[in-house]
N, C-alpha and C. Protein backbone atom coordinates (compact mmCIF):
# COMPACT_ATOMS: atom_id res chain seq x y z
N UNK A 1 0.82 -1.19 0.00
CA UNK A 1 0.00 0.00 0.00
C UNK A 1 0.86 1.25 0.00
N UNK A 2 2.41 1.30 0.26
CA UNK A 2 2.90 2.42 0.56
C UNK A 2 3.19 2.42 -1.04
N UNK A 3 2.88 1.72 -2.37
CA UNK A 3 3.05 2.52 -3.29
C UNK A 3 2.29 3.12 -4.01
N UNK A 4 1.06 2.88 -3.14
CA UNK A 4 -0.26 3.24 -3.95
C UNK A 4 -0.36 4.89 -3.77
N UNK A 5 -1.03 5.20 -4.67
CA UNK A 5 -0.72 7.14 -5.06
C UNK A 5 -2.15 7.64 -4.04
N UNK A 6 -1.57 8.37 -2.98
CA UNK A 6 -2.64 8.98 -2.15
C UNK A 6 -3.90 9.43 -2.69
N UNK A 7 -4.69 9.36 -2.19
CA UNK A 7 -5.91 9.66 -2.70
C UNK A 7 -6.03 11.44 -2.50
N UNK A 8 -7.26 11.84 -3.69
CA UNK A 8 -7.23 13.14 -3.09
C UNK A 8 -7.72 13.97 -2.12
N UNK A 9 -7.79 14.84 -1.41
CA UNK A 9 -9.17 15.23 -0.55
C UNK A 9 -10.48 14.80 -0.71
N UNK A 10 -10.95 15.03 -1.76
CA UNK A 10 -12.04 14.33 -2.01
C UNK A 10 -12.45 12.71 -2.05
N UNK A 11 -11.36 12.30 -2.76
CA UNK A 11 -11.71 10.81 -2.70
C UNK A 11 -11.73 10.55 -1.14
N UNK A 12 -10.30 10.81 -0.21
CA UNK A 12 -10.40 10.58 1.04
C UNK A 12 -11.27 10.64 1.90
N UNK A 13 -12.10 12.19 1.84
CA UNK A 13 -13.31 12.47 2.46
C UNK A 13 -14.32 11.20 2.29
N UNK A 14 -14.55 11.37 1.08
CA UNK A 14 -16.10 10.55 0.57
C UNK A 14 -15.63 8.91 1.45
N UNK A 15 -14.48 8.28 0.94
CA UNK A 15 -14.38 7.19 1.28
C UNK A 15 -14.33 7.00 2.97
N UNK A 16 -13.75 8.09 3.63
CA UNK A 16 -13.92 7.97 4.86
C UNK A 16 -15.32 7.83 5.52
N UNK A 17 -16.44 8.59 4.39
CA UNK A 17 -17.74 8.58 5.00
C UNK A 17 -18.13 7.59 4.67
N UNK A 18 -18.05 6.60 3.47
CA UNK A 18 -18.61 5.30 3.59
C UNK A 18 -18.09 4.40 5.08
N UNK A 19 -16.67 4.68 5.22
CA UNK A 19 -16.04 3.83 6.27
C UNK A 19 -17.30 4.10 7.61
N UNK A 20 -17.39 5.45 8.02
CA UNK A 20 -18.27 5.67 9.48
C UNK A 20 -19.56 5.22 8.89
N UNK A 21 -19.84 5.18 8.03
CA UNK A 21 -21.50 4.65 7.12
C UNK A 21 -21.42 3.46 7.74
N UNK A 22 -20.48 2.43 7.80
CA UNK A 22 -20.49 1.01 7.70
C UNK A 22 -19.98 0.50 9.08
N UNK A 23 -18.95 1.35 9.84
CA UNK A 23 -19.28 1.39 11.27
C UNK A 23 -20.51 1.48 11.95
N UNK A 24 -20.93 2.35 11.68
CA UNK A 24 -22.80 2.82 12.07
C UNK A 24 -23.11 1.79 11.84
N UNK A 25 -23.43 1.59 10.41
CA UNK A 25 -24.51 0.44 10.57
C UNK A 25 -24.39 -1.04 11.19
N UNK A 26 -22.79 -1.65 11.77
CA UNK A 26 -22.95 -2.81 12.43
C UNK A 26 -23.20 -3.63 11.38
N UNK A 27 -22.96 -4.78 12.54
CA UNK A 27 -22.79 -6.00 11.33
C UNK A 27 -21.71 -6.97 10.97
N UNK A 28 -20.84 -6.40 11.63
CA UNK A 28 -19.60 -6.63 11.08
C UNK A 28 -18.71 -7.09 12.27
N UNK A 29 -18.13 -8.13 12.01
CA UNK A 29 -17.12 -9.13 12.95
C UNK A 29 -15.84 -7.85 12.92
N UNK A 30 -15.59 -8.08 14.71
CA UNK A 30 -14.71 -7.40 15.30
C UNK A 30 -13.78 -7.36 14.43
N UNK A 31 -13.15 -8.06 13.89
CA UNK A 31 -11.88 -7.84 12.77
C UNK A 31 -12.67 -7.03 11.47
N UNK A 32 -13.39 -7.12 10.88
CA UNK A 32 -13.63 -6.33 10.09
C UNK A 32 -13.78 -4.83 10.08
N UNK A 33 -14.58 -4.57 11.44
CA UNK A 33 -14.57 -3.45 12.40
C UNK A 33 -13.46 -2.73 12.63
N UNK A 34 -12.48 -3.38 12.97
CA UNK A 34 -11.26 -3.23 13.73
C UNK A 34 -10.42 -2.57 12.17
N UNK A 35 -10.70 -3.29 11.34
CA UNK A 35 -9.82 -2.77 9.90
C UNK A 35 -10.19 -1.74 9.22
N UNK A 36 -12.18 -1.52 9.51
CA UNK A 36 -12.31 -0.67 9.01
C UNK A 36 -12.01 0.94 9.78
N UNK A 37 -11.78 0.76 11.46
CA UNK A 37 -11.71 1.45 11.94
C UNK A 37 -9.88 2.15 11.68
N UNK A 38 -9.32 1.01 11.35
CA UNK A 38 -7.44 1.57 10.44
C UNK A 38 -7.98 2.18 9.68
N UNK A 39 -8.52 1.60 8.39
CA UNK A 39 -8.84 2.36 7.20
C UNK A 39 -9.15 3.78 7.84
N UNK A 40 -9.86 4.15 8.54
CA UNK A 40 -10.72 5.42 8.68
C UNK A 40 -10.16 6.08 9.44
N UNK A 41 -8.63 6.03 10.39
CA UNK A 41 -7.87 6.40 10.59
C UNK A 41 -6.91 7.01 9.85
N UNK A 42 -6.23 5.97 9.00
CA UNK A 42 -5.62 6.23 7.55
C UNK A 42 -6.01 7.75 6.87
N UNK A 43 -7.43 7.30 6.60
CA UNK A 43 -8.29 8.45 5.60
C UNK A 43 -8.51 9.77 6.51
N UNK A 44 -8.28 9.69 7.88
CA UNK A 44 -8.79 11.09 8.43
C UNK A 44 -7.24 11.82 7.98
N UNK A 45 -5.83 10.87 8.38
CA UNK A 45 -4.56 11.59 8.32
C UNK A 45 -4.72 12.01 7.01
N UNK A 46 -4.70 11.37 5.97
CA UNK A 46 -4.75 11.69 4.90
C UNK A 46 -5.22 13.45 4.32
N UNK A 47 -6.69 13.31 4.70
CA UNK A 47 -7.94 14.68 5.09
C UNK A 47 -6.89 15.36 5.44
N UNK A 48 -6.19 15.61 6.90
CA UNK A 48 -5.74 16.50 7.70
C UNK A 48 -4.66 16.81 7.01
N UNK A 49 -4.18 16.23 6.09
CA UNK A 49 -2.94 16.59 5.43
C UNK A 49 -2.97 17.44 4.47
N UNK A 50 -3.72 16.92 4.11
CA UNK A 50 -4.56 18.12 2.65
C UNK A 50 -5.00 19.23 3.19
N UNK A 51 -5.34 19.41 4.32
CA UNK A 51 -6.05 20.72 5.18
C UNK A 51 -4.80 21.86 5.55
N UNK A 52 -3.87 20.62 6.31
CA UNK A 52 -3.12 21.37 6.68
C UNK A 52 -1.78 22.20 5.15
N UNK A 53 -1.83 21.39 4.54
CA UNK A 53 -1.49 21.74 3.26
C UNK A 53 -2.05 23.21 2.65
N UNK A 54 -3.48 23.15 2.53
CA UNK A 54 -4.37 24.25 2.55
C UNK A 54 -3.92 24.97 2.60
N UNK A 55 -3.78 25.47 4.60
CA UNK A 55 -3.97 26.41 5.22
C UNK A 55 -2.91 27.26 5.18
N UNK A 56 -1.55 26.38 4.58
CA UNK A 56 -0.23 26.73 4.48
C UNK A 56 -0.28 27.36 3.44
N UNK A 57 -0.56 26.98 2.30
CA UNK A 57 -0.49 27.49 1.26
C UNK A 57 -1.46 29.32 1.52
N UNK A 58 -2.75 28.70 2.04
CA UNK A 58 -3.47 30.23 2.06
C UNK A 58 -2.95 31.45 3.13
N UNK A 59 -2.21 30.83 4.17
CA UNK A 59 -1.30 31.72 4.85
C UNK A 59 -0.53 32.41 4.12
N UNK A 60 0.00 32.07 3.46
CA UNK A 60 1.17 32.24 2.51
C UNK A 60 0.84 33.08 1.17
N UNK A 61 -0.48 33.24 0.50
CA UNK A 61 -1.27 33.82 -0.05
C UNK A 61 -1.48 35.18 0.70
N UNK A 62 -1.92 35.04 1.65
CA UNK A 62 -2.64 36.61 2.69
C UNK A 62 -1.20 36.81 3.13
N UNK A 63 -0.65 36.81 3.75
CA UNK A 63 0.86 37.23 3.56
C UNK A 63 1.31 38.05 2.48
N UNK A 64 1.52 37.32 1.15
CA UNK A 64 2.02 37.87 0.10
C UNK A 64 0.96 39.57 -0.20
N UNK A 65 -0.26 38.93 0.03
CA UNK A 65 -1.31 40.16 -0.48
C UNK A 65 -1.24 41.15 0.52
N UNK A 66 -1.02 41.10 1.76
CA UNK A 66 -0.69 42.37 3.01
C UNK A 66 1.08 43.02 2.51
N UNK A 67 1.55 42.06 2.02
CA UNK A 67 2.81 42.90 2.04
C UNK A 67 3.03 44.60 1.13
N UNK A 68 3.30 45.27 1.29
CA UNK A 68 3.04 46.40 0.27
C UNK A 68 4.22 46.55 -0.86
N UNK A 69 3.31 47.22 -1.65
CA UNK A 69 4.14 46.71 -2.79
C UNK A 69 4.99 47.75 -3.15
N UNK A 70 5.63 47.81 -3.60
CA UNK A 70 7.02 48.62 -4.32
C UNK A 70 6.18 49.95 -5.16
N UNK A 71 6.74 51.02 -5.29
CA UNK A 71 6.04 52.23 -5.87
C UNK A 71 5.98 51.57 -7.39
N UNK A 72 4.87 51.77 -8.15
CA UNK A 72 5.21 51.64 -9.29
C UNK A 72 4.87 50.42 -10.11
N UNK A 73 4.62 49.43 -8.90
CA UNK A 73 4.41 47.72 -9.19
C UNK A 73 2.87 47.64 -8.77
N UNK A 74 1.78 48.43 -9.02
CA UNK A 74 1.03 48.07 -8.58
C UNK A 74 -0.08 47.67 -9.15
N UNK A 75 -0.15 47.12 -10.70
CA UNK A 75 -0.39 46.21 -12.02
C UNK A 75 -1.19 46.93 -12.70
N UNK A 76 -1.23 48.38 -12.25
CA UNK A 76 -2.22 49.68 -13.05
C UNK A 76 -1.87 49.08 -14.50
N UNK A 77 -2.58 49.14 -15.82
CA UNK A 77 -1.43 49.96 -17.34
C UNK A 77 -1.55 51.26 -17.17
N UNK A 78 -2.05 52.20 -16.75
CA UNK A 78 -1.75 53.38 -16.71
C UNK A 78 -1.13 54.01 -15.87
């Protein structure tokens, strides 16, 4: 599995919600439970990675846009 290509936010999300879908609903022998409860572990780090990814990036965005800009650079054409 460590060569398989991460999923994206989205896929992660959605699939994580089938995972608590299928927790909820029971049914399922303690080992199955137990794997799906890895899986859905897996998929939250995954989520949080992408988030925290995000937030970095949009920090880093509002940063750039508060900084002031140089006389002259300020993308007028006139």
């Amino acid at each position: 599995m460590a060569d398989e290509k991460a999923p994206s936010y989205e896929q992660a999300r959605e699939e994580l919600t089938e995972v608590v879908r299928r927790l909820e609903t029971g049914g399922l022998t303690l080992e199955q439970s137990i794997e799906l409860w890895e899986r859905g572990e897996k998929l939250a780090a995954i989520c949080e990675e992408w988030l925290q990814g995000a937030r970095v990036k949009l920090a880093a965005a509002m940063a750039r846009r508060a900084e002031p800009s140089p006389p002259g650079d300020d993308d007028t054409p006139f």
